[in-house]
PDB file of N, CA and C in Angstrom:
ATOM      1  N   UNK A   1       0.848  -1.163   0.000  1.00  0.00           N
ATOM      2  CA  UNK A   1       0.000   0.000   0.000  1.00  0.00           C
ATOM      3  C   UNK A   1       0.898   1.232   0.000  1.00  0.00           C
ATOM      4  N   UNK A   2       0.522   2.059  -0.569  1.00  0.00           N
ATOM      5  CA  UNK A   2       1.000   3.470  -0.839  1.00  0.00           C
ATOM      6  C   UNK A   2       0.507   4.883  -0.666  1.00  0.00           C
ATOM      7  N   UNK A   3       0.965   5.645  -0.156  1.00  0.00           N
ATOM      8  CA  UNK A   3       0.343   7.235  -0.573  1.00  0.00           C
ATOM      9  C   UNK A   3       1.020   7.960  -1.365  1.00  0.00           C
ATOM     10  N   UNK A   4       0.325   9.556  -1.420  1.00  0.00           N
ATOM     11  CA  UNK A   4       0.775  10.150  -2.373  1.00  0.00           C
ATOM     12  C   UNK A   4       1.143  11.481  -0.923  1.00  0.00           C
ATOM     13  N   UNK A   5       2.220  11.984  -1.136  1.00  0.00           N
ATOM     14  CA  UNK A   5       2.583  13.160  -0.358  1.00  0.00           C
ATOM     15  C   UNK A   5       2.892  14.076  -0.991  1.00  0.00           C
ATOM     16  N   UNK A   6       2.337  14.936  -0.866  1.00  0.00           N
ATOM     17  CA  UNK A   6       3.098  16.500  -2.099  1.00  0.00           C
ATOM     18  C   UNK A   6       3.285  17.491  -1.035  1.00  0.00           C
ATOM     19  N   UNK A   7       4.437  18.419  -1.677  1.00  0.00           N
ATOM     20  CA  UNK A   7       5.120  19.381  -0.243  1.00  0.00           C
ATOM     21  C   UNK A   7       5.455  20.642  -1.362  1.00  0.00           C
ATOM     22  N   UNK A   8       5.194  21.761  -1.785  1.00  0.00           N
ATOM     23  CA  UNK A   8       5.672  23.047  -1.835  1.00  0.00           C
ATOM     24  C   UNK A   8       7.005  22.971  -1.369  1.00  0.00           C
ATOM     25  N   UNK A   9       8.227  23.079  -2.185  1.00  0.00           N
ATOM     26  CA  UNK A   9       9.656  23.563  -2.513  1.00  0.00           C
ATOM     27  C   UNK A   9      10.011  24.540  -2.986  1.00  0.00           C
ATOM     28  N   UNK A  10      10.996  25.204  -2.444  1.00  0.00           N
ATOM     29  CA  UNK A  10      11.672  26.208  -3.562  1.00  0.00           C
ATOM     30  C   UNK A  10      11.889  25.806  -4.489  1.00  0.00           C
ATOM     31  N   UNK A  11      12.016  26.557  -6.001  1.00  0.00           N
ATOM     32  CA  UNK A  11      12.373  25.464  -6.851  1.00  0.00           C
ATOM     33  C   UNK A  11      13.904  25.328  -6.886  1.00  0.00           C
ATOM     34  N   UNK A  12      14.925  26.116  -6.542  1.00  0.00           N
ATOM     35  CA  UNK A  12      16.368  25.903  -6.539  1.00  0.00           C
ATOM     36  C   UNK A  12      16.902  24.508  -5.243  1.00  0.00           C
ATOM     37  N   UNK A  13      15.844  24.401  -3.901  1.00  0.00           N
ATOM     38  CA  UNK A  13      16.158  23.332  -3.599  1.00  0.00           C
ATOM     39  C   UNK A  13      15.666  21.919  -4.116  1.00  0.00           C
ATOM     40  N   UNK A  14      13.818  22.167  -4.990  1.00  0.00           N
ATOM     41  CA  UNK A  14      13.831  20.818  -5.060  1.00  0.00           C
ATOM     42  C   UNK A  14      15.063  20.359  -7.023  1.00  0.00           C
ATOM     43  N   UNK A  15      15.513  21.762  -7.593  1.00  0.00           N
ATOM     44  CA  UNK A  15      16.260  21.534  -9.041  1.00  0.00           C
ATOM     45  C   UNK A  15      17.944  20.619  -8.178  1.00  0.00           C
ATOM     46  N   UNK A  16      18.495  21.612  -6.827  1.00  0.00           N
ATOM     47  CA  UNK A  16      19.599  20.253  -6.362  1.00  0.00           C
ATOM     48  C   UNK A  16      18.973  18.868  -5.960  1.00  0.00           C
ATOM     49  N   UNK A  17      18.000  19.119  -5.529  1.00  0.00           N
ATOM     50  CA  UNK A  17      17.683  17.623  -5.074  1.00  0.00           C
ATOM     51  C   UNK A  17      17.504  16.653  -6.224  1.00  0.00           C
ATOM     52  N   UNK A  18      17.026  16.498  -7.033  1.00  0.00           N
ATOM     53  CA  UNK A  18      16.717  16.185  -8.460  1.00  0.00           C
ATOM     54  C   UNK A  18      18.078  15.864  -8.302  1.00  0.00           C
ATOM     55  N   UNK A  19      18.948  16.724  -9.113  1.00  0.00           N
ATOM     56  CA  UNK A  19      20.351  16.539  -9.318  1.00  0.00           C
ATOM     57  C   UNK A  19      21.253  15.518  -8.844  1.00  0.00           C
ATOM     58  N   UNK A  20      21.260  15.852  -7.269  1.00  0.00           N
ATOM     59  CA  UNK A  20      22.040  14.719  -6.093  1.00  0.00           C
ATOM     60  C   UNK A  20      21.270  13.404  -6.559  1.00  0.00           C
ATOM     61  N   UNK A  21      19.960  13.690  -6.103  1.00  0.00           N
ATOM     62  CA  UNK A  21      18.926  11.948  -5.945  1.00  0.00           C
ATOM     63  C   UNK A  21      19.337  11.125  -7.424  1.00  0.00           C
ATOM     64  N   UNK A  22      19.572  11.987  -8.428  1.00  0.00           N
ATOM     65  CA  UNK A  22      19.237  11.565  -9.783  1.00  0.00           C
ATOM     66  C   UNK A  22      21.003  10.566  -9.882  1.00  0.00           C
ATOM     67  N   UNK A  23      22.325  11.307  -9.495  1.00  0.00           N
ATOM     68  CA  UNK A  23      23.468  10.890  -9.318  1.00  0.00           C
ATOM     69  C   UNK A  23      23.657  10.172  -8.890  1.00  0.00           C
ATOM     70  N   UNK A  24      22.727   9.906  -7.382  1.00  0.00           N
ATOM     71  CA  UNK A  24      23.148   9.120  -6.755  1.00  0.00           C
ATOM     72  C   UNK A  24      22.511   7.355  -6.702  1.00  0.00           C
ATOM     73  N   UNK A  25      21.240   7.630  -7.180  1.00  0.00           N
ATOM     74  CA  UNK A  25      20.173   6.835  -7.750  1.00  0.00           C
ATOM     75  C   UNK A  25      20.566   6.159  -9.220  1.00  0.00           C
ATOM     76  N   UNK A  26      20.823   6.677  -9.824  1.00  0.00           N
ATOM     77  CA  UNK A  26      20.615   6.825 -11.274  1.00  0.00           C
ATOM     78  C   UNK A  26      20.001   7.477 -11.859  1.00  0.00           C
ATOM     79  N   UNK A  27      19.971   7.522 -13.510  1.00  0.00           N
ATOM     80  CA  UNK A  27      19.129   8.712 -14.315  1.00  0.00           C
ATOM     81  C   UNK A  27      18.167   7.054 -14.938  1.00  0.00           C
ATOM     82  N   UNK A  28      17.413   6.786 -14.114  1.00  0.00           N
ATOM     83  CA  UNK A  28      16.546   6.325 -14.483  1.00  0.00           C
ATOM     84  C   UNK A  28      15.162   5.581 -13.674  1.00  0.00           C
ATOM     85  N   UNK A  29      13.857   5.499 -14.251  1.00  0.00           N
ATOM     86  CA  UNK A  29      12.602   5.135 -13.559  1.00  0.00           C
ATOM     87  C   UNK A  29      12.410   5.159 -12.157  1.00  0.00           C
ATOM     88  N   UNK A  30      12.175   5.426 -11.277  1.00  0.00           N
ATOM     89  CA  UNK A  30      11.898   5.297  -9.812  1.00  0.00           C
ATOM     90  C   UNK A  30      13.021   6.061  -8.808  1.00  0.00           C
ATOM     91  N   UNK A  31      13.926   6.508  -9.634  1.00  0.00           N
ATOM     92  CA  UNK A  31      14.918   7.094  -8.928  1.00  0.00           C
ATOM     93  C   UNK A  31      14.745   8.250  -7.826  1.00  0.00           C
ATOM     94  N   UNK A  32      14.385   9.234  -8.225  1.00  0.00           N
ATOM     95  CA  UNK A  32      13.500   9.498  -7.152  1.00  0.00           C
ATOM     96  C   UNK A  32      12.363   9.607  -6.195  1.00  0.00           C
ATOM     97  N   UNK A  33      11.798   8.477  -6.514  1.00  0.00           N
ATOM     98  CA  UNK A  33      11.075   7.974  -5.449  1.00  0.00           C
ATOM     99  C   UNK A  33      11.862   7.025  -4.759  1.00  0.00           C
ATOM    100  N   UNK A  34      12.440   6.613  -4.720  1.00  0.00           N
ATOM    101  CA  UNK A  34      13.783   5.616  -3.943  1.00  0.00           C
ATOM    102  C   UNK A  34      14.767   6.884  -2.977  1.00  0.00           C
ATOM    103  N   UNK A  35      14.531   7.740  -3.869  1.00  0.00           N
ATOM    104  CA  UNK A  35      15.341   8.892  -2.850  1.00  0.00           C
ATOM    105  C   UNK A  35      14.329   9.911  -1.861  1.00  0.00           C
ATOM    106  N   UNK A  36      13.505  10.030  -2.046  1.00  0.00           N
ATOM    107  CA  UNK A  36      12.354  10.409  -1.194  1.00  0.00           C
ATOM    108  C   UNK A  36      12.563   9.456  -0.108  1.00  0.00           C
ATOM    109  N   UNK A  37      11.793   8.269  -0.002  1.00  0.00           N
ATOM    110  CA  UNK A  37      11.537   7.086   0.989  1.00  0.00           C
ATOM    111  C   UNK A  37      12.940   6.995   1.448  1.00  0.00           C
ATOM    112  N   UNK A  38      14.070   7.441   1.048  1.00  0.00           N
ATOM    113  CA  UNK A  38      15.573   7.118   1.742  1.00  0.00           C
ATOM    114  C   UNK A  38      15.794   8.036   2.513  1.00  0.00           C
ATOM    115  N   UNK A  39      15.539   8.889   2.392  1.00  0.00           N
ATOM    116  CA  UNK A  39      15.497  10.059   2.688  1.00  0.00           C
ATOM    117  C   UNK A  39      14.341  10.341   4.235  1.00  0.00           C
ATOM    118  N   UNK A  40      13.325  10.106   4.059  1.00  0.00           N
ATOM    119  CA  UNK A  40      12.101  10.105   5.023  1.00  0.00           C
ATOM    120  C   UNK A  40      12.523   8.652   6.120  1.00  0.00           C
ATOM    121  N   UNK A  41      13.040   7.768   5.757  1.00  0.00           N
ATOM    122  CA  UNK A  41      13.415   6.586   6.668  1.00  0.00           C
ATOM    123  C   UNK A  41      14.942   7.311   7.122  1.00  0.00           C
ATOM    124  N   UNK A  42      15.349   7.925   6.944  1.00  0.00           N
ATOM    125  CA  UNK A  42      16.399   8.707   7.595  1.00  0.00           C
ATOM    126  C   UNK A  42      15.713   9.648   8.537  1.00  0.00           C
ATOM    127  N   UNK A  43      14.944  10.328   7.872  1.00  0.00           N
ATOM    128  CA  UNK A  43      14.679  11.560   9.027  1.00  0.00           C
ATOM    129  C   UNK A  43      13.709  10.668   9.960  1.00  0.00           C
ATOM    130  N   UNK A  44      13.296   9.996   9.701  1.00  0.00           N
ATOM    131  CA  UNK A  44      12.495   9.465  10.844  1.00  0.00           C
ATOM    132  C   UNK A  44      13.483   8.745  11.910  1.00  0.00           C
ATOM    133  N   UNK A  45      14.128   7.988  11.683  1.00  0.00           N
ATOM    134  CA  UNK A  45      15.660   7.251  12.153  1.00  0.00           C
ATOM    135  C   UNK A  45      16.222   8.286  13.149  1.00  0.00           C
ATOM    136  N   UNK A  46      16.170   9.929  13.244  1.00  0.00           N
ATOM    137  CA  UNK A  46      16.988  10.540  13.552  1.00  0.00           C
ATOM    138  C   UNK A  46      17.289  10.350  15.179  1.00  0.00           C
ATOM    139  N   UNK A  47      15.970  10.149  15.723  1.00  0.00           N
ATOM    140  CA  UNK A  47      16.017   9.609  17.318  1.00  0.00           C
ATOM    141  C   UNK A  47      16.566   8.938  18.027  1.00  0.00           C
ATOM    142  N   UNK A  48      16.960   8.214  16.701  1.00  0.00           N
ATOM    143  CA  UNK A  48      18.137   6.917  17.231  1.00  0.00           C
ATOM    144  C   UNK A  48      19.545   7.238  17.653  1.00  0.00           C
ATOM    145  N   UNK A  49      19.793   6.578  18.861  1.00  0.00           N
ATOM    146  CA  UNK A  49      21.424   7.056  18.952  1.00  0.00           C
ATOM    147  C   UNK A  49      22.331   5.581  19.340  1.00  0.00           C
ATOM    148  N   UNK A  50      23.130   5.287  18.654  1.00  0.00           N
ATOM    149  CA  UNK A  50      24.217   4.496  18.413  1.00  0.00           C
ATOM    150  C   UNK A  50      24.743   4.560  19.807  1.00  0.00           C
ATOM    151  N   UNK A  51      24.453   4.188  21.065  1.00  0.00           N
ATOM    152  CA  UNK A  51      25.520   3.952  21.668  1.00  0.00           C
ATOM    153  C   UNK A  51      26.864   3.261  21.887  1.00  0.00           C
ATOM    154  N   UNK A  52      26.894   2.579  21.372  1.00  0.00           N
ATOM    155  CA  UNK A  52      27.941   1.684  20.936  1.00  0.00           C
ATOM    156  C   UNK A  52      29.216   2.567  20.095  1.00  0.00           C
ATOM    157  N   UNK A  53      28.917   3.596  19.541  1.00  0.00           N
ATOM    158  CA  UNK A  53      29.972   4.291  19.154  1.00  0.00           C
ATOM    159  C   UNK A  53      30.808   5.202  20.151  1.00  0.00           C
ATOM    160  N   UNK A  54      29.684   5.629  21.290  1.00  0.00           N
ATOM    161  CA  UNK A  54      30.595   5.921  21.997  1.00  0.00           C
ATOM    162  C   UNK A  54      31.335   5.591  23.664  1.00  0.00           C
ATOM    163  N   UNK A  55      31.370   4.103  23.346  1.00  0.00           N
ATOM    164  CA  UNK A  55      32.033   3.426  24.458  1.00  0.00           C
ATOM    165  C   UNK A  55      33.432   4.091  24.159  1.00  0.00           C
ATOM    166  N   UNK A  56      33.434   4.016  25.600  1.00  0.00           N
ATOM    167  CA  UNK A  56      35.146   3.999  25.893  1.00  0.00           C
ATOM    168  C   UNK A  56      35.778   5.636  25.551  1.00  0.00           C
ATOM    169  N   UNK A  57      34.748   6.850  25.078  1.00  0.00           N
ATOM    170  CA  UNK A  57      34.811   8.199  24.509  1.00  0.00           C
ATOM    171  C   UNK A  57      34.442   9.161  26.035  1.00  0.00           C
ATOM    172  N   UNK A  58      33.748   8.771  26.357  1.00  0.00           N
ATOM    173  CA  UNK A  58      33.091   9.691  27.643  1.00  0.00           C
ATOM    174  C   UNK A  58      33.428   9.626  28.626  1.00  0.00           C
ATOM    175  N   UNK A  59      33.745  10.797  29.541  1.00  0.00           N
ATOM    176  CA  UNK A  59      34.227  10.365  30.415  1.00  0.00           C
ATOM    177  C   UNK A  59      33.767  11.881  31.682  1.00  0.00           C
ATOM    178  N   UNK A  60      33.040  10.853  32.294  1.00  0.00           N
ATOM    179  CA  UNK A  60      32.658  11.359  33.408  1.00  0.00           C
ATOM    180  C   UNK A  60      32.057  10.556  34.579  1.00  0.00           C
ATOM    181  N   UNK A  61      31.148  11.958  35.518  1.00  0.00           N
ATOM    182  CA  UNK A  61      31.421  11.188  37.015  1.00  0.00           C
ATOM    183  C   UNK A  61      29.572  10.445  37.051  1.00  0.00           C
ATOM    184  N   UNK A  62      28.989  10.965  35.867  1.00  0.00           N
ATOM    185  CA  UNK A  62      27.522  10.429  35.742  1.00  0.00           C
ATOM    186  C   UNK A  62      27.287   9.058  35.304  1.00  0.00           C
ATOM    187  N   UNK A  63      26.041   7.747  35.791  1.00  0.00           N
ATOM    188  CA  UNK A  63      26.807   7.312  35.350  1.00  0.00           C
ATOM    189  C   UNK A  63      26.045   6.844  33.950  1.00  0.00           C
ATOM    190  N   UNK A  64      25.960   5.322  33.164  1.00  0.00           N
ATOM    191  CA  UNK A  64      25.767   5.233  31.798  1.00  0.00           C
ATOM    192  C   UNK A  64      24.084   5.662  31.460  1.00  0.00           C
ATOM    193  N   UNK A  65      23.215   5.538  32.479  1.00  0.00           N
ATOM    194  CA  UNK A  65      21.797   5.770  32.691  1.00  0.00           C
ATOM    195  C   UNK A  65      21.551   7.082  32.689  1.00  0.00           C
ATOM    196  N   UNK A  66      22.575   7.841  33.822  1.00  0.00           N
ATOM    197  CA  UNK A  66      22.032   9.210  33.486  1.00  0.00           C
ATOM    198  C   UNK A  66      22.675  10.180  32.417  1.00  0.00           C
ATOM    199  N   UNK A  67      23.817   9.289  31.593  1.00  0.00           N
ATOM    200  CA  UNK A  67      24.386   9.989  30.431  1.00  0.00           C
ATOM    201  C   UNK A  67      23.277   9.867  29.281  1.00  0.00           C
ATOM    202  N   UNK A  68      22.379   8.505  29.323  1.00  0.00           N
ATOM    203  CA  UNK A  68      21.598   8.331  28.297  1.00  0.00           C
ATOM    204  C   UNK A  68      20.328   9.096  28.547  1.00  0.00           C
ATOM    205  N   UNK A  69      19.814   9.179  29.970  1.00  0.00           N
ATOM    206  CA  UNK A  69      18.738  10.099  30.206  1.00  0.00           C
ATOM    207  C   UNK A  69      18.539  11.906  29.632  1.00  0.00           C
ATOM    208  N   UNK A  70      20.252  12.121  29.852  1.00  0.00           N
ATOM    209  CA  UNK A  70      20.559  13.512  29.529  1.00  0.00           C
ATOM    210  C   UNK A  70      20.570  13.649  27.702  1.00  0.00           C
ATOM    211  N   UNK A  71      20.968  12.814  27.719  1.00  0.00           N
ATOM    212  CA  UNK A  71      21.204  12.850  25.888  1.00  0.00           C
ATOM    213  C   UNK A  71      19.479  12.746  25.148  1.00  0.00           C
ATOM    214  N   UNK A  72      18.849  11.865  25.528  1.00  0.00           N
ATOM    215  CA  UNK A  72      17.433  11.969  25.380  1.00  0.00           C
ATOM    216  C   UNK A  72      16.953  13.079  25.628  1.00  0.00           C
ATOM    217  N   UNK A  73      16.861  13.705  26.990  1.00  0.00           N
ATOM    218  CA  UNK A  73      16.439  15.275  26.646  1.00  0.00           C
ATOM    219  C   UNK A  73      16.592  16.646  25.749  1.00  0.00           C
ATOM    220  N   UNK A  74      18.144  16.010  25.488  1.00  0.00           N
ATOM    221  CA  UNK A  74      18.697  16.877  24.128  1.00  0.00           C
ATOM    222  C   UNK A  74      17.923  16.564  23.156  1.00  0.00           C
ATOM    223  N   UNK A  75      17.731  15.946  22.724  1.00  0.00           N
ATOM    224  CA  UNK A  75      17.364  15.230  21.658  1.00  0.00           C
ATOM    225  C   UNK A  75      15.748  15.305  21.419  1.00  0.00           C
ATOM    226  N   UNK A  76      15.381  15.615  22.073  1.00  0.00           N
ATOM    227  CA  UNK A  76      13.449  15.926  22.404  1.00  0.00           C
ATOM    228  C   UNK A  76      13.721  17.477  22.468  1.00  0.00           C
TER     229      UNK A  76
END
């Protein structure tokens, strides 16, 4: 199942986007719609945080619960 979403752009950002999506996709059929949905599963993703990247980086007297509690509030 599918929808249809339409959004008002400048046209100089949606003429780079075209451009990038089209390069990076290809110059052909579905290409940007593959870059839309890549794009939207990214920004939705953004909440997520990798802890695992930063073992062994931090260093303080708080401890791993209230480093993750604090970072969540940033992040909201």
């Amino acid at each position: 199942m599918s929808e249809v979403v339409k959004a008002e752009v400048p046209k100089a950002l949606a003429e780079k986007f075209r451009k990038r999506a089209l390069e990076i996709y290809g110059y052909r059929r579905g290409s940007m719609k593959r870059a839309i949905e890549d794009l939207m599963k990214r920004f939705i993703g953004l909440g997520r945080v990798d802890w695992s990247s930063l073992r062994g980086i931090l260093k303080s007297e708080l401890s791993s619960v209230e480093l993750q509690h604090r970072a969540w509030r940033e992040i909201d």
